[in-house]
C-alpha atoms as a PDB file:
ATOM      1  CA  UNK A   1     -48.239  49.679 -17.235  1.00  0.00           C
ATOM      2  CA  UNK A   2     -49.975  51.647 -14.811  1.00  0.00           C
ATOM      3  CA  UNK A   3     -52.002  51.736 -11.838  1.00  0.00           C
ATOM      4  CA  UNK A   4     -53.935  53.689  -9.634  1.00  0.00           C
ATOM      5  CA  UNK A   5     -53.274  52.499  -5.925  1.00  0.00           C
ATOM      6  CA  UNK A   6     -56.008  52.498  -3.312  1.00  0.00           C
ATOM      7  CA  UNK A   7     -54.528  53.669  -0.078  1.00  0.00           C
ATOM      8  CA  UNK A   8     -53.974  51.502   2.693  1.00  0.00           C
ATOM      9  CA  UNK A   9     -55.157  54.241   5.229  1.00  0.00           C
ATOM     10  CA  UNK A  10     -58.309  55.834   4.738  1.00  0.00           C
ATOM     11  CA  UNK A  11     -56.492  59.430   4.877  1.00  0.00           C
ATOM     12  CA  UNK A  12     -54.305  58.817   2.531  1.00  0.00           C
ATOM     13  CA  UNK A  13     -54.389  60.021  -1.021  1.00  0.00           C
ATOM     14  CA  UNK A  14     -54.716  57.519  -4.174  1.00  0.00           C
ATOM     15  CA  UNK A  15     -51.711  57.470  -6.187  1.00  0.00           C
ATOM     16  CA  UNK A  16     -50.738  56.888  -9.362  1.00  0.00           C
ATOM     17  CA  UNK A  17     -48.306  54.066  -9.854  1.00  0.00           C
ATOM     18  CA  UNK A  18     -45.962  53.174 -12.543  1.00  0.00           C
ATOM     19  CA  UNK A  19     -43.644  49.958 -13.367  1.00  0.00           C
ATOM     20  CA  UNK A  20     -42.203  48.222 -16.642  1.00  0.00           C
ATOM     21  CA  UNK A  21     -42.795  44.874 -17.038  1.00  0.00           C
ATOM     22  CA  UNK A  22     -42.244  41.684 -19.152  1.00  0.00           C
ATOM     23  CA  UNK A  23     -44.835  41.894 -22.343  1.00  0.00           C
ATOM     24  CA  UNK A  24     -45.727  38.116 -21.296  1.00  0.00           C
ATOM     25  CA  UNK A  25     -46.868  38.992 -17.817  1.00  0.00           C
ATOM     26  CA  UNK A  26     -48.610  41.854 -19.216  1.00  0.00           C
ATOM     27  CA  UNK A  27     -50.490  40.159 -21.207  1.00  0.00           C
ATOM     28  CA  UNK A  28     -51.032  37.006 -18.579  1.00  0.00           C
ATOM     29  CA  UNK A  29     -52.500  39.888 -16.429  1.00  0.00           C
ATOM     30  CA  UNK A  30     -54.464  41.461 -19.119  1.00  0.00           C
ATOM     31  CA  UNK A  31     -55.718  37.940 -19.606  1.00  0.00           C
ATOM     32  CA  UNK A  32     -56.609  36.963 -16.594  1.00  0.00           C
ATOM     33  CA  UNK A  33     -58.472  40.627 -15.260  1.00  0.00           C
ATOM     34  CA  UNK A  34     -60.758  39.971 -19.055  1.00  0.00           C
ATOM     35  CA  UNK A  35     -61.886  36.688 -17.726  1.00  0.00           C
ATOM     36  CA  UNK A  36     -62.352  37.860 -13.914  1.00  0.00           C
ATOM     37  CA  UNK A  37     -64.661  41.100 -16.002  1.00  0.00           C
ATOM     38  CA  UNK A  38     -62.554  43.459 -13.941  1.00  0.00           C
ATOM     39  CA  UNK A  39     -60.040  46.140 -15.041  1.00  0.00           C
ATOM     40  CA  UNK A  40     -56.564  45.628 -15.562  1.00  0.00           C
ATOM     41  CA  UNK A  41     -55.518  48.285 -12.694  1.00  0.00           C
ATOM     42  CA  UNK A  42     -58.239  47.019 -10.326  1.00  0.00           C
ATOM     43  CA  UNK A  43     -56.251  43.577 -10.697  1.00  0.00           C
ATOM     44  CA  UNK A  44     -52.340  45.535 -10.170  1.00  0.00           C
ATOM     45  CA  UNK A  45     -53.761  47.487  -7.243  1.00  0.00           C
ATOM     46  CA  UNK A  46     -55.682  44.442  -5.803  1.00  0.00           C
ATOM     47  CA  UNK A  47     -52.078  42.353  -6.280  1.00  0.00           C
ATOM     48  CA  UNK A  48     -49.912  45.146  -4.914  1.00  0.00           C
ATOM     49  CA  UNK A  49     -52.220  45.944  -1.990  1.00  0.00           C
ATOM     50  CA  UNK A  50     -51.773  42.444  -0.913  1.00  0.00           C
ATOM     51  CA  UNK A  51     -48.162  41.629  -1.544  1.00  0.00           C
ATOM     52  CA  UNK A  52     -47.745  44.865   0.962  1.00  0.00           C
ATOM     53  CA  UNK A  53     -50.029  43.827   3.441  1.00  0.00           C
ATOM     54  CA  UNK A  54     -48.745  39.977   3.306  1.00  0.00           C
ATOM     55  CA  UNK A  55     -45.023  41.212   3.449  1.00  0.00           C
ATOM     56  CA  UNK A  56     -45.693  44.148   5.918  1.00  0.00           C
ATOM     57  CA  UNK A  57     -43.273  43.566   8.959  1.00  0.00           C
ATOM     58  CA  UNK A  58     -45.045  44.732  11.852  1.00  0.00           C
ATOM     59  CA  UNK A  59     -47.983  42.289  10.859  1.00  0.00           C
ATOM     60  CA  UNK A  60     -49.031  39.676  13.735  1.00  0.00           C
ATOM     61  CA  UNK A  61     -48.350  36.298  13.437  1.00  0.00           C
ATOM     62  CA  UNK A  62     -50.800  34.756  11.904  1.00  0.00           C
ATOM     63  CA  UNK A  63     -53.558  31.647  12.360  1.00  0.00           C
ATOM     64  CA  UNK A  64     -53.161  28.460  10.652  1.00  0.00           C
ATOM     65  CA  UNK A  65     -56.628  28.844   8.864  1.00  0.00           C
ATOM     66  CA  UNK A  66     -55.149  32.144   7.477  1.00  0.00           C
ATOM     67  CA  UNK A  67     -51.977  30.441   5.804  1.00  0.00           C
ATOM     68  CA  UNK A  68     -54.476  27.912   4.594  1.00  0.00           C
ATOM     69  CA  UNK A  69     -56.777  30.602   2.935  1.00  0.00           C
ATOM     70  CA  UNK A  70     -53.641  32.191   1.578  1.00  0.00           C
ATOM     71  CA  UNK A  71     -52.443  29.347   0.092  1.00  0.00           C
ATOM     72  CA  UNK A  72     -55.946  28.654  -1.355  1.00  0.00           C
ATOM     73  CA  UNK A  73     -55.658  31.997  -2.863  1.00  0.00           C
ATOM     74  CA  UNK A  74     -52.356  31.513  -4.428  1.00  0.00           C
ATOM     75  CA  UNK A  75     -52.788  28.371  -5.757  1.00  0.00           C
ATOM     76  CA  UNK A  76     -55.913  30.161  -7.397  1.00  0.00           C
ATOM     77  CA  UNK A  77     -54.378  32.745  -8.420  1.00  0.00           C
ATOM     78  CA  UNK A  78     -51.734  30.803 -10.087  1.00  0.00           C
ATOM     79  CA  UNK A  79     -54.188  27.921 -11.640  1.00  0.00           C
ATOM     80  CA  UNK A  80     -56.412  31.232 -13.348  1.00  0.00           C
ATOM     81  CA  UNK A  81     -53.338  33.000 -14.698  1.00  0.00           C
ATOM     82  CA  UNK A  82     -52.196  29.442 -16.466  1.00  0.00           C
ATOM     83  CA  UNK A  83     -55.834  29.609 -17.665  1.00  0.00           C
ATOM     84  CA  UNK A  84     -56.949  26.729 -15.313  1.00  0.00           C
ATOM     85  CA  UNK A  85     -60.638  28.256 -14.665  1.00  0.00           C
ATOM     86  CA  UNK A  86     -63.414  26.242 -13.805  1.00  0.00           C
ATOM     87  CA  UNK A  87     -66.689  27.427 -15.024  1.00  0.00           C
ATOM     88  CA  UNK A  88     -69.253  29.013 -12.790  1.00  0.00           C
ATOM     89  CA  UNK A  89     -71.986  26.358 -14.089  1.00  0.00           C
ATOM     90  CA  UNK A  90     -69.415  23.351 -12.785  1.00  0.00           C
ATOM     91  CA  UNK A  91     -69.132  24.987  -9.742  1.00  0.00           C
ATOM     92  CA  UNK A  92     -72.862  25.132  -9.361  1.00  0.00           C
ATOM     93  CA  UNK A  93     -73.501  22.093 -10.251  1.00  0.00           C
ATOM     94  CA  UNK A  94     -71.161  20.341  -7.763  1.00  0.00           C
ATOM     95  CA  UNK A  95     -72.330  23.207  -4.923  1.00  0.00           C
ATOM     96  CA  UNK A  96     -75.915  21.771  -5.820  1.00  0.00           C
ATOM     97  CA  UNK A  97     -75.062  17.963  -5.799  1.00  0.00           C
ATOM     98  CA  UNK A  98     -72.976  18.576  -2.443  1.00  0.00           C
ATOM     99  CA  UNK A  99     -76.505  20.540  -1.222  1.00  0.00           C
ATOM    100  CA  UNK A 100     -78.575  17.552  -1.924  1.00  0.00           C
ATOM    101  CA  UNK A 101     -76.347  15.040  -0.289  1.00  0.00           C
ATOM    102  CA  UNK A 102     -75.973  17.050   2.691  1.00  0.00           C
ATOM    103  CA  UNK A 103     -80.390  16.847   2.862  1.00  0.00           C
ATOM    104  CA  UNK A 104     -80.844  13.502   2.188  1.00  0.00           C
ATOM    105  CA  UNK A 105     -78.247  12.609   4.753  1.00  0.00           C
ATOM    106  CA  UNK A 106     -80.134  14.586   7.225  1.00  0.00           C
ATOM    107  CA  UNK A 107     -83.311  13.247   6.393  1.00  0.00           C
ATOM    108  CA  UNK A 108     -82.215   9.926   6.886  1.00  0.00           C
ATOM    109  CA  UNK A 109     -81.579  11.138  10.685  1.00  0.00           C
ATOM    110  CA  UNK A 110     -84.188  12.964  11.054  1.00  0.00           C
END
């Protein structure tokens, strides 16, 4: 597999990028950039990019709501490549229901 790496540094030159890996995550990455409609590299150099920056030593420390968000991520990221996707027209539908309970609460202040 290859990839084409976006720099981390505006100056600095795309690369290309190239590892061997097991055929099963191959294909579980394959997999999972088809459903997400993006390209396979744009999903390597999206993964890479971010283990770098997440394992980078001279990061700061970080907030609490950031380890939550990361962890949110993860877990996502993991529940998508065991094919555990929710449709878009669930989510909608329960961003809609949650929208509507939110106004009638606040009409019943108001």
């Amino acid at each position: 597999m290859s990839a084409v790496l976006q720099p981390l540094e505006p100056f600095m030159p795309r690369v290309d990028f190239h590892v061997q890996i097991d055929e099963q995550i191959k294909a579980r990455v394959e997999a999972l950039a088809s459903r997400l409609t993006i390209d396979m590299d744009e999903l390597v150099e999206f993964l890479v990019k971010r283990w770098v920056e997440r394992t980078h030593p001279d990061e700061p420390d970080v907030t609490e709501h950031e380890v939550l968000m990361e962890r949110q991520e993860d877990n996502s990221i993991k529940a998508a490549l065991r094919g555990d996707l929710v449709p878009e027209e669930e989510i909608e539908a329960e961003d809609a229901q949650m929208m509507a309970d939110i106004r009638r609460r606040q009409e019943l202040v108001g």
